[in-house]
Protein backbone atom coordinates (compact mmCIF):
# COMPACT_ATOMS: atom_id res chain seq x y z
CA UNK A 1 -15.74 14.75 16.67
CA UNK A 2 -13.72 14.96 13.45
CA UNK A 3 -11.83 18.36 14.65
CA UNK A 4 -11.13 17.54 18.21
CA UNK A 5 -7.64 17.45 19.71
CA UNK A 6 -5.32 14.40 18.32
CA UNK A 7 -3.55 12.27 21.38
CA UNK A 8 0.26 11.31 21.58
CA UNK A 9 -0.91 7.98 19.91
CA UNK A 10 -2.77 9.21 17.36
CA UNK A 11 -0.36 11.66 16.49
CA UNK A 12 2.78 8.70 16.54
CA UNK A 13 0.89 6.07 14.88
CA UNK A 14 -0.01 8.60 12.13
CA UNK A 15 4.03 9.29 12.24
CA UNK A 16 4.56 5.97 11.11
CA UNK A 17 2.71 6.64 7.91
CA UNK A 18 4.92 9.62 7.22
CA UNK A 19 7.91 7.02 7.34
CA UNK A 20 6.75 4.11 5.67
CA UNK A 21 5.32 5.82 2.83
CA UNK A 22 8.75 7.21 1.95
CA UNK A 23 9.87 3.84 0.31
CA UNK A 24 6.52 3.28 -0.84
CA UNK A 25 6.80 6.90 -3.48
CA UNK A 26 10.24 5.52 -4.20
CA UNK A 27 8.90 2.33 -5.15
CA UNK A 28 6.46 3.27 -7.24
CA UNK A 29 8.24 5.78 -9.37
CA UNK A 30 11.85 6.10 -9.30
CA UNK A 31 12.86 2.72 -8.29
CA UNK A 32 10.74 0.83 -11.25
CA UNK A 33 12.79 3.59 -13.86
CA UNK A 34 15.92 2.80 -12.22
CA UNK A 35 15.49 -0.75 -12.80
CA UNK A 36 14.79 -0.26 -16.58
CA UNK A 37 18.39 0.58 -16.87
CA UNK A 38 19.57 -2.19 -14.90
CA UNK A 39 17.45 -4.32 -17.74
CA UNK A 40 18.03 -2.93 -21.13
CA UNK A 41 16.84 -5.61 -22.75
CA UNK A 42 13.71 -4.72 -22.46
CA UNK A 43 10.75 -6.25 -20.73
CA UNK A 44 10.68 -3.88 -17.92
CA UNK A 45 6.68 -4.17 -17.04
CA UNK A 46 6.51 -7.93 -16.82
CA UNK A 47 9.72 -8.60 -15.08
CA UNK A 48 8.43 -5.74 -12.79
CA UNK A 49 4.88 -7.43 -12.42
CA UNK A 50 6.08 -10.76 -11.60
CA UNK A 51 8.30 -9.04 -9.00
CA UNK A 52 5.71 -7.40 -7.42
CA UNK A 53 3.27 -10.66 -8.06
CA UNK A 54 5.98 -13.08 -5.73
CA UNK A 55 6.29 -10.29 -2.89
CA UNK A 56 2.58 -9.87 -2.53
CA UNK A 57 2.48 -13.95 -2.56
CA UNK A 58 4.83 -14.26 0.28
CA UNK A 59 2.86 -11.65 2.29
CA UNK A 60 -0.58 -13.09 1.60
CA UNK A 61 0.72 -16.78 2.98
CA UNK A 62 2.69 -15.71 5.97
CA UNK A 63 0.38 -12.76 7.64
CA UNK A 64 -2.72 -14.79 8.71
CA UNK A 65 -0.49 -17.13 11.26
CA UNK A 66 2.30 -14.28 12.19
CA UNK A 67 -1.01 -11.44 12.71
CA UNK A 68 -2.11 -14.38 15.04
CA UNK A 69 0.89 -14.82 16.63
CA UNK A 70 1.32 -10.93 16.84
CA UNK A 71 -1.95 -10.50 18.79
CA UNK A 72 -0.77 -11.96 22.07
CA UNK A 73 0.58 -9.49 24.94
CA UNK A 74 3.15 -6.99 23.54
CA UNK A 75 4.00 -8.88 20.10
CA UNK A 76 2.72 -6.53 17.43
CA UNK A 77 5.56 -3.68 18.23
CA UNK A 78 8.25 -6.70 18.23
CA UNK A 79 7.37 -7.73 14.86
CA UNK A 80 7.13 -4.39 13.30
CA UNK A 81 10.66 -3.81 14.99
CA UNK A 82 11.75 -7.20 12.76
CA UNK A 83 10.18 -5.56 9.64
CA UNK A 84 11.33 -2.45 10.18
CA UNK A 85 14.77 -3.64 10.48
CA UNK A 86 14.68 -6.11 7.91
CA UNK A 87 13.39 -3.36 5.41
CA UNK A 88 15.91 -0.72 6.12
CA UNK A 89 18.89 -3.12 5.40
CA UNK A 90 16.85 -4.56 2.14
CA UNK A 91 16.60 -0.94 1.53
CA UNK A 92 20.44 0.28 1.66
CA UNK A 93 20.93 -2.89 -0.10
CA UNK A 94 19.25 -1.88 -3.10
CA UNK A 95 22.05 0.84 -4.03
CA UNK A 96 25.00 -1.93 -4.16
CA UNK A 97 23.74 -4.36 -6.83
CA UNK A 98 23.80 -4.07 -10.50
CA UNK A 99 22.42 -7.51 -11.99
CA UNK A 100 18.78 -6.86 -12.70
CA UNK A 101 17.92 -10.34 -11.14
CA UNK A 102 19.76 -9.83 -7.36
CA UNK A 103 18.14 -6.06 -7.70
CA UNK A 104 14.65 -7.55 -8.19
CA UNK A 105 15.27 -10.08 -5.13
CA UNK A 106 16.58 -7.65 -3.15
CA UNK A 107 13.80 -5.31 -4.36
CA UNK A 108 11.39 -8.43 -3.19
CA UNK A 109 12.69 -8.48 0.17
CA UNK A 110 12.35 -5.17 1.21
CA UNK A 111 8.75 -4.71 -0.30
CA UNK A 112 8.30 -8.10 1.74
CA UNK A 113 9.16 -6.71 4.94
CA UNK A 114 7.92 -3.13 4.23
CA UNK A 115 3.96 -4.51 3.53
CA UNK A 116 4.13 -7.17 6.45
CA UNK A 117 5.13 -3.83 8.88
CA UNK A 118 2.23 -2.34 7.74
CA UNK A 119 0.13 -4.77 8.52
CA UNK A 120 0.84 -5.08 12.07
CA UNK A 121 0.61 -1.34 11.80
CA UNK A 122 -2.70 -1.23 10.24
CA UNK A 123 -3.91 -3.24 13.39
CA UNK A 124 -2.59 -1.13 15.71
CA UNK A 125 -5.05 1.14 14.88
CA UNK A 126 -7.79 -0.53 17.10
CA UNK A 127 -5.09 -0.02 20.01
CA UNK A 128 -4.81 4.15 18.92
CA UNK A 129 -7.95 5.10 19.05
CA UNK A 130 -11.90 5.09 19.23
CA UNK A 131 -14.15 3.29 16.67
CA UNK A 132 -15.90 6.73 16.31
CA UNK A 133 -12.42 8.36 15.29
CA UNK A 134 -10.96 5.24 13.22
CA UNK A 135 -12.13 7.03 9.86
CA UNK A 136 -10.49 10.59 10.86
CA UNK A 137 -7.38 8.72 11.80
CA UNK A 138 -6.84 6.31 8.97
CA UNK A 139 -7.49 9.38 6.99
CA UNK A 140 -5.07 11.55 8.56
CA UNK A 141 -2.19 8.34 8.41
CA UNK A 142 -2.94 8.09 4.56
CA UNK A 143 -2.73 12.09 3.99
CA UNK A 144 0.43 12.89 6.20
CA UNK A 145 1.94 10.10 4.58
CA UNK A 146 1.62 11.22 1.10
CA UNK A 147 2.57 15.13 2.18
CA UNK A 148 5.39 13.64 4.33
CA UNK A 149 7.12 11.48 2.37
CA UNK A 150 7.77 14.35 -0.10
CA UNK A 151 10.29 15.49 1.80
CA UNK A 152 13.02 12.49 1.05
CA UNK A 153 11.66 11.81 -1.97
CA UNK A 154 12.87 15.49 -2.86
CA UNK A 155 15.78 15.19 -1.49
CA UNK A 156 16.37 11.97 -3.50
CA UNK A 157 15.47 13.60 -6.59
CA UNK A 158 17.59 16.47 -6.27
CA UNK A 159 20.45 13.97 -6.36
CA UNK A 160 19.04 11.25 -9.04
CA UNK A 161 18.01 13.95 -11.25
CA UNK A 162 21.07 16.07 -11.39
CA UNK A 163 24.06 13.74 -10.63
CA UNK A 164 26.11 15.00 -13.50
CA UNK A 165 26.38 17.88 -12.72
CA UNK A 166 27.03 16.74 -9.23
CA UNK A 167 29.94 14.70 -10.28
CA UNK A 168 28.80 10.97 -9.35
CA UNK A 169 27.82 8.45 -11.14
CA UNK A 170 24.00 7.28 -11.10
CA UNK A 171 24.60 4.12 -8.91
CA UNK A 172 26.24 6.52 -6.07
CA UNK A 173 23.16 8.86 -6.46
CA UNK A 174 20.41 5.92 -5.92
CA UNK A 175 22.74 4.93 -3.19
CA UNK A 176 22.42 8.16 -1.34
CA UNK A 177 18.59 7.76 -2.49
CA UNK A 178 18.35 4.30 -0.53
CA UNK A 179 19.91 5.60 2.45
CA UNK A 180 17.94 8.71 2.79
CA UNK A 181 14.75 7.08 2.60
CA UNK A 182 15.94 3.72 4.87
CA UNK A 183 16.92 6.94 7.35
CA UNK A 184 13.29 8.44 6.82
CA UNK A 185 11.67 5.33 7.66
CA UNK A 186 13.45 4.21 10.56
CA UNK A 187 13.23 7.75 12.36
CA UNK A 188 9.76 8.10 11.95
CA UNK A 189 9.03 3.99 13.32
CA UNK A 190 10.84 5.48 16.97
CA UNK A 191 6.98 7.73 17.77
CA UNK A 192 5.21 4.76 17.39
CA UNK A 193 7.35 2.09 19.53
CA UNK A 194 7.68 4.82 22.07
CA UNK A 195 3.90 6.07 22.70
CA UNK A 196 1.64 3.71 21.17
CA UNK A 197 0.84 0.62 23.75
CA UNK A 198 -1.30 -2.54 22.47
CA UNK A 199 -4.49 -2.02 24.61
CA UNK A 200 -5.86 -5.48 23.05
CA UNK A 201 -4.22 -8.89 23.08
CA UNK A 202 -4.92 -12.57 23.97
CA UNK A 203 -2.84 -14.03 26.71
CA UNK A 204 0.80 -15.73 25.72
CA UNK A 205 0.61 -19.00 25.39
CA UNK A 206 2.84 -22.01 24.40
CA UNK A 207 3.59 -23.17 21.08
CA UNK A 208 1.86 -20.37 19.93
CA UNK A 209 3.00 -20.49 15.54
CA UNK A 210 1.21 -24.37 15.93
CA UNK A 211 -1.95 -22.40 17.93
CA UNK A 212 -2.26 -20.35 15.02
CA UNK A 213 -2.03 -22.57 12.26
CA UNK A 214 -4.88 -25.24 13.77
CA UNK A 215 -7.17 -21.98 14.40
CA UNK A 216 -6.62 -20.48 10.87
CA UNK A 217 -9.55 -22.25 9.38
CA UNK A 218 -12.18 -21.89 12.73
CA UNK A 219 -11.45 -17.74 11.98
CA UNK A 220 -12.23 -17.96 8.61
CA UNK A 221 -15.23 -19.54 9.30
CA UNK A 222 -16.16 -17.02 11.76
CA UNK A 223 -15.29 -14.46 9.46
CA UNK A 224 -17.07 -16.13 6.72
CA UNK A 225 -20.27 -16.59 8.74
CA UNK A 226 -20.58 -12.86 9.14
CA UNK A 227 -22.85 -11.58 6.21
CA UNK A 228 -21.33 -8.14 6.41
CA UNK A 229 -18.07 -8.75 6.50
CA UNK A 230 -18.26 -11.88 4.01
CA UNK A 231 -19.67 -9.04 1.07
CA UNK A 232 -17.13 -6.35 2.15
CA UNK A 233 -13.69 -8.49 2.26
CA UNK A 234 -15.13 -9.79 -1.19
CA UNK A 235 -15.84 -6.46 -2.46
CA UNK A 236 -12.60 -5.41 -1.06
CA UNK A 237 -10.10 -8.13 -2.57
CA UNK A 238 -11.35 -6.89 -6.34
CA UNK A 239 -11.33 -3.14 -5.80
CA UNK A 240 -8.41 -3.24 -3.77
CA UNK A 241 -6.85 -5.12 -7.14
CA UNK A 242 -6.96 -1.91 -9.14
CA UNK A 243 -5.92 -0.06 -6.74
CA UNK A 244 -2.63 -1.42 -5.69
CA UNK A 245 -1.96 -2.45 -9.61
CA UNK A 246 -2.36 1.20 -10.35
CA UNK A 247 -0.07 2.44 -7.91
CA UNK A 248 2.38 -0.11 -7.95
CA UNK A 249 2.88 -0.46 -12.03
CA UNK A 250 1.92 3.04 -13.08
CA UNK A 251 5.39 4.31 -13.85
CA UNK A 252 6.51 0.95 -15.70
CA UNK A 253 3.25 1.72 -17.73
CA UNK A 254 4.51 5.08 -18.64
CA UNK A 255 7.84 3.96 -19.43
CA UNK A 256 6.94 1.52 -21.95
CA UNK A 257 4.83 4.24 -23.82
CA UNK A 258 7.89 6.27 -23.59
CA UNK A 259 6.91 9.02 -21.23
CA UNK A 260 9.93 11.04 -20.45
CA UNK A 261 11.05 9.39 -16.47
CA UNK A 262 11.81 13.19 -15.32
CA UNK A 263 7.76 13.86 -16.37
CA UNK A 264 6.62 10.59 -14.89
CA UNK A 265 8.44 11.49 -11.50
CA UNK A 266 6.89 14.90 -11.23
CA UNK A 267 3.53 13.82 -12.07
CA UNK A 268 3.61 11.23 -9.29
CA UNK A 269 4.79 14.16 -6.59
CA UNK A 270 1.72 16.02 -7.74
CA UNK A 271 -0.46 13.16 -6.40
CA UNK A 272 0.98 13.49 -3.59
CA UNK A 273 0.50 16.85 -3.07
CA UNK A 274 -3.24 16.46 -4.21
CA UNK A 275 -3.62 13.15 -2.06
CA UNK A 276 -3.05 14.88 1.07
CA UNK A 277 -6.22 16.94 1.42
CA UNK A 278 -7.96 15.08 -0.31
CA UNK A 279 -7.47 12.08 1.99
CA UNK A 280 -8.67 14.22 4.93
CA UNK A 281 -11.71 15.61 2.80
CA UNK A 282 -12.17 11.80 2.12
CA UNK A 283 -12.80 10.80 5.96
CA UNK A 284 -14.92 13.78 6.85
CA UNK A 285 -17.38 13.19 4.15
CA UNK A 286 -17.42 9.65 5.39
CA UNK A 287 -18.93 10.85 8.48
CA UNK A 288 -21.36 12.95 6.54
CA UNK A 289 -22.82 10.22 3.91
CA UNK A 290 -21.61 6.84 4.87
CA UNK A 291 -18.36 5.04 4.63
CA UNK A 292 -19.92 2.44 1.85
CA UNK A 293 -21.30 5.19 -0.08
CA UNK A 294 -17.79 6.98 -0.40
CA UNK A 295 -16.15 3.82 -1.28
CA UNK A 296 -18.70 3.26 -3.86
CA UNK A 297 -17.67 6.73 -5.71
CA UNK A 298 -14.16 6.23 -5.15
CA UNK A 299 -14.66 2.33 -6.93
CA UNK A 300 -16.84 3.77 -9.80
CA UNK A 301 -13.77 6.71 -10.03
CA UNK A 302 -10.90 4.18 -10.16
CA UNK A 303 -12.86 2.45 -12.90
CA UNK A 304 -12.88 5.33 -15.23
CA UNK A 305 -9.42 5.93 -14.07
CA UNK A 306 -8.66 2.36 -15.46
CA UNK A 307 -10.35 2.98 -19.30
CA UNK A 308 -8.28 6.46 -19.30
CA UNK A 309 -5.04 4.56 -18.97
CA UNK A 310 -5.57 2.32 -21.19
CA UNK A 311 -7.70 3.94 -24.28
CA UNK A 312 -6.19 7.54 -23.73
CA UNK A 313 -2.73 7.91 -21.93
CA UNK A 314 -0.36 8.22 -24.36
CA UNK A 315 1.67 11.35 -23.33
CA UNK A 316 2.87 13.17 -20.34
CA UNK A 317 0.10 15.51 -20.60
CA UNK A 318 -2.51 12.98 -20.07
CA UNK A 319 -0.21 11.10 -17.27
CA UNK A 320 -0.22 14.08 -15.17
CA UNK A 321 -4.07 14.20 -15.69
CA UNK A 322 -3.90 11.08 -14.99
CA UNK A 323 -1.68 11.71 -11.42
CA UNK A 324 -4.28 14.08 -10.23
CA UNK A 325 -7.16 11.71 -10.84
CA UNK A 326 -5.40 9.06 -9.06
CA UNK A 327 -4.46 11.45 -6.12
CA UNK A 328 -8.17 12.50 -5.58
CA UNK A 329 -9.56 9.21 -4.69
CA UNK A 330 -6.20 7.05 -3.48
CA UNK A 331 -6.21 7.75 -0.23
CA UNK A 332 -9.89 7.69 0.55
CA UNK A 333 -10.30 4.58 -0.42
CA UNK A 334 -7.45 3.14 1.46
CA UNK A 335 -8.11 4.62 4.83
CA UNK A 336 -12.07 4.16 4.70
CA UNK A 337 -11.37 0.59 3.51
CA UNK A 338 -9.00 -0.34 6.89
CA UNK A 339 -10.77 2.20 9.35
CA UNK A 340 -13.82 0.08 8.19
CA UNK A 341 -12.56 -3.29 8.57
CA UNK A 342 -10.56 -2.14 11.79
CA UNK A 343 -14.31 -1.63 13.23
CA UNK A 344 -15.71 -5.10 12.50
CA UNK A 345 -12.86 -6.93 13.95
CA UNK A 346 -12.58 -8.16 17.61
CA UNK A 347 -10.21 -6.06 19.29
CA UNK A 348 -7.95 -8.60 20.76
CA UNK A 349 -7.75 -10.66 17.67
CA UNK A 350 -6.94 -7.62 15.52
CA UNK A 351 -4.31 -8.68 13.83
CA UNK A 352 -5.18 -11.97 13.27
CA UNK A 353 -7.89 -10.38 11.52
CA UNK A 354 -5.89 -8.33 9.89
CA UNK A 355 -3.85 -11.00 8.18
CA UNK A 356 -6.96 -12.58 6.56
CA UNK A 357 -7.89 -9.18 5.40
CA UNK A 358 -4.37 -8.54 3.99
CA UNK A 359 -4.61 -12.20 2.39
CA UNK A 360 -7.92 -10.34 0.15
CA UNK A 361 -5.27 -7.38 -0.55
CA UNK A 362 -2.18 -9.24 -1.31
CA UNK A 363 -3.92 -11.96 -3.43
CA UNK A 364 -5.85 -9.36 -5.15
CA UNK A 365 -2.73 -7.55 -6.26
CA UNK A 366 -1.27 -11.12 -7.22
CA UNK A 367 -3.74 -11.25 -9.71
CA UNK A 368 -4.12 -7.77 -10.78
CA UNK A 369 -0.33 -7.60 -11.75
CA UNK A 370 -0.18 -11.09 -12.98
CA UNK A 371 -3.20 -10.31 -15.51
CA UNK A 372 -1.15 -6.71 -16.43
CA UNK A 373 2.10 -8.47 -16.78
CA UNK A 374 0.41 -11.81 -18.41
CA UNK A 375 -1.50 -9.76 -21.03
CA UNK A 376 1.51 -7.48 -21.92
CA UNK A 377 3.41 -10.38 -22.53
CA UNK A 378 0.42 -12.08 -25.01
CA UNK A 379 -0.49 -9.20 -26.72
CA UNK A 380 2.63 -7.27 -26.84
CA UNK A 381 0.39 -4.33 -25.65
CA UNK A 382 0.72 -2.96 -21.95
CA UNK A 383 -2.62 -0.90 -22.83
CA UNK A 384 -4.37 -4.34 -23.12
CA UNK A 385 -2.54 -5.78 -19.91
CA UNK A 386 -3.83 -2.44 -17.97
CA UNK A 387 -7.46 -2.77 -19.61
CA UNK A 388 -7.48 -6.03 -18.04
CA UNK A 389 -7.74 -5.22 -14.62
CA UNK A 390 -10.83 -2.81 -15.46
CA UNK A 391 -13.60 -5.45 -14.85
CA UNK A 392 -12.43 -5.99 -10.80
CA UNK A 393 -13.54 -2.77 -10.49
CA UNK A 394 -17.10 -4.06 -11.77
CA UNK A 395 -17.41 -7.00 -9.82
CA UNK A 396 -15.97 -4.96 -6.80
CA UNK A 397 -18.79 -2.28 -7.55
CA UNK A 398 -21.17 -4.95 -7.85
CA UNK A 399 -20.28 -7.06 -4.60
CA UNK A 400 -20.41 -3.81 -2.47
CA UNK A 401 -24.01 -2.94 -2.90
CA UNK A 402 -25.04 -6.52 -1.61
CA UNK A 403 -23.33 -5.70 2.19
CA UNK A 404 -26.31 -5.43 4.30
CA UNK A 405 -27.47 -1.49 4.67
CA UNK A 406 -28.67 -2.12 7.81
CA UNK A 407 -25.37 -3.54 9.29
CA UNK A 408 -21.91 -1.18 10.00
CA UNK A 409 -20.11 -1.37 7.56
């Protein structure tokens, strides 16, 4: 089941991966450096963390009523066509500011629209394929994404990393470095409008937004009242935490210890590189010993990726250790995590379902960089603020051995 033939959908929704996830490398290791010089006084990792903590706030409170709205007939492509767009023009826009404070707005925009595509795209998946092949698929999305976004994201290095001696001035080269990757992403969106079709909707319906909002609370009582999914969305808005702290704040972290940015850029590539089979490795072993019991090593992983950073990394040595660990278990435990939740959902009401599960995500990493950025700024210590985040791996640990054995997930 896991090697047979991949259809035209499968293969364009994993396309969309490949473009989305070129903004997401940028963001989470060039852009964050280039913003340091924007703000040299200092402060990079809090300013950075509250950022990141208003973006994910925005997403969390909009996506349950537009994922509701986006499950009726033919909606879900229109609003990742909004987001899409949106994002590319936040994107380009990044390259022609220089105040730290419109960058970071900017910056909030884009990420806004970038995460709210991906939601709608994460519930497409129910649409692309079986519930037997959700784990391959979500696999394969996560691990042509990392091994495809490399390809911009060496391009834009080529010209960050060497614009002396190509003449320009750094602003010009992270304006080429915008545009190539608001290119990438748009390009690789055109597979998925064209061949993907939503198989599962509800009806259109008037005043649909005011629909949504009265039937917000009935779903999360449904959703509540299922045992199973009750202990995995719990589970899944601590671990989750980490996980998107990690990746999101990681090269902040290792600027403020004063890890050389060329060395912190590299390292990153390398998890991408290491991601990619891994993330496939990661969805066949699934099928072997259990979704929950991969999710469970890749928690307890991230957990003693967590005390590494914080008692240990201290030089670029030890942050490209670090890289590889990350790379190992990153993308397993994102694609099991929405293949898994993709299964438990109602079909036509993916999205909707969708949005409450992003609302577990996106508040999760509200709190997970708020407590990193909160903690730096108390202590003076980023180790401390990235220590902090160590015990939602615990109680997401903890809260995944009560889902029910006997029940899917």
């Amino acid at each position: 089941m896991a090697h047979q033939k991949m259809t035209r959908a499968e293969k364009s929704w994993i396309a969309y991966d490949v473009g989305n996830s070129a903004l997401v490398l940028l963001a989470t290791s060039v852009i964050p450096i280039y913003f340091s010089s924007l703000s040299p006084a200092g402060g990079v990792v809090v300013a950075w963390s509250w950022a990141e903590t208003v973006a994910s706030l925005i997403i969390a409170l909009l996506m349950p009523i537009l994922g509701s709205v986006a499950d009726m007939q033919g909606m879900k492509k229109r609003f990742i066509v909004g987001c899409v767009g949106t994002g590319v023009v936040a994107t380009v826009a990044l390259g022609f500011v220089t105040a730290a404070l419109a960058f970071l707005i900017i910056y909030v925009v884009s990420s806004v629209a970038l995460n709210s595509s991906m939601v709608f795209y994460d519930a497409l998946l129910v649409d692309t394929t079986t519930d037997e092949r959700m784990d391959e698929i979500s696999s394969q999305g996560y691990a042509w994404g990392y091994i495809g976004s490399c390809v911009p994201f060496i391009a834009c290095l080529g010209v960050v990393l060497d614009y002396e001696a190509l003449g320009i001035t750094l602003q010009t080269a992270m304006q080429i470095a915008f545009v190539i990757t608001a290119a990438w992403w748009a390009v690789f969106t055109l597979p998925l409008l064209k061949n993907v079709r939503q198989k599962h909707f509800k009806p259109r319906e008037p005043h649909a937004v005011g629909r949504a909002v009265r039937g917000l609370t009935g779903t999360l009582r449904e959703i509540w009242a299922n045992r199973a999914v009750r202990y995995y969305m719990v589970a899944y808005f601590f671990y989750i935490d980490g996980v998107h702290t990690i990746i999101k704040l990681s090269t902040s972290y290792g600027t403020d210890l004063g890890i050389d940015s060329t060395q912190l850029v590299l390292a990153l590539l390398v998890t991408q590189f290491v991601a990619f089979p891994s993330a496939i490795i990661y969805g066949r072993l699934s099928s072997r010993f259990g979704t929950r019991r991969m999710l469970l090593i890749a928690i307890a992983a991230y957990f003693g990726i967590t005390l590494f950073a914080a008692f240990f990394l201290r030089s670029a040595v030890e942050f490209w250790f670090l890289a590889i660990l990350v790379g190992m278990f990153q993308g397993g435990i994102q694609a099991l995590s929405r293949s898994e939740f993709g299964k438990l959902c109602p079909k036509d009401r993916s999205n909707e379902y969708f949005g409450f599960f992003d609302i577990f995500g996106k508040y999760a990493a509200v709190l997970g960089t708020f407590l990193v950025g909160t903690f730096t700024a108390l202590t003076g210590n980023s180790s401390v603020g990235v220590l902090s985040i160590a015990v939602l791996f615990v109680a997401g640990f903890l809260v995944m051995l009560r889902v029910p054995a006997n029940e899917q997930v």
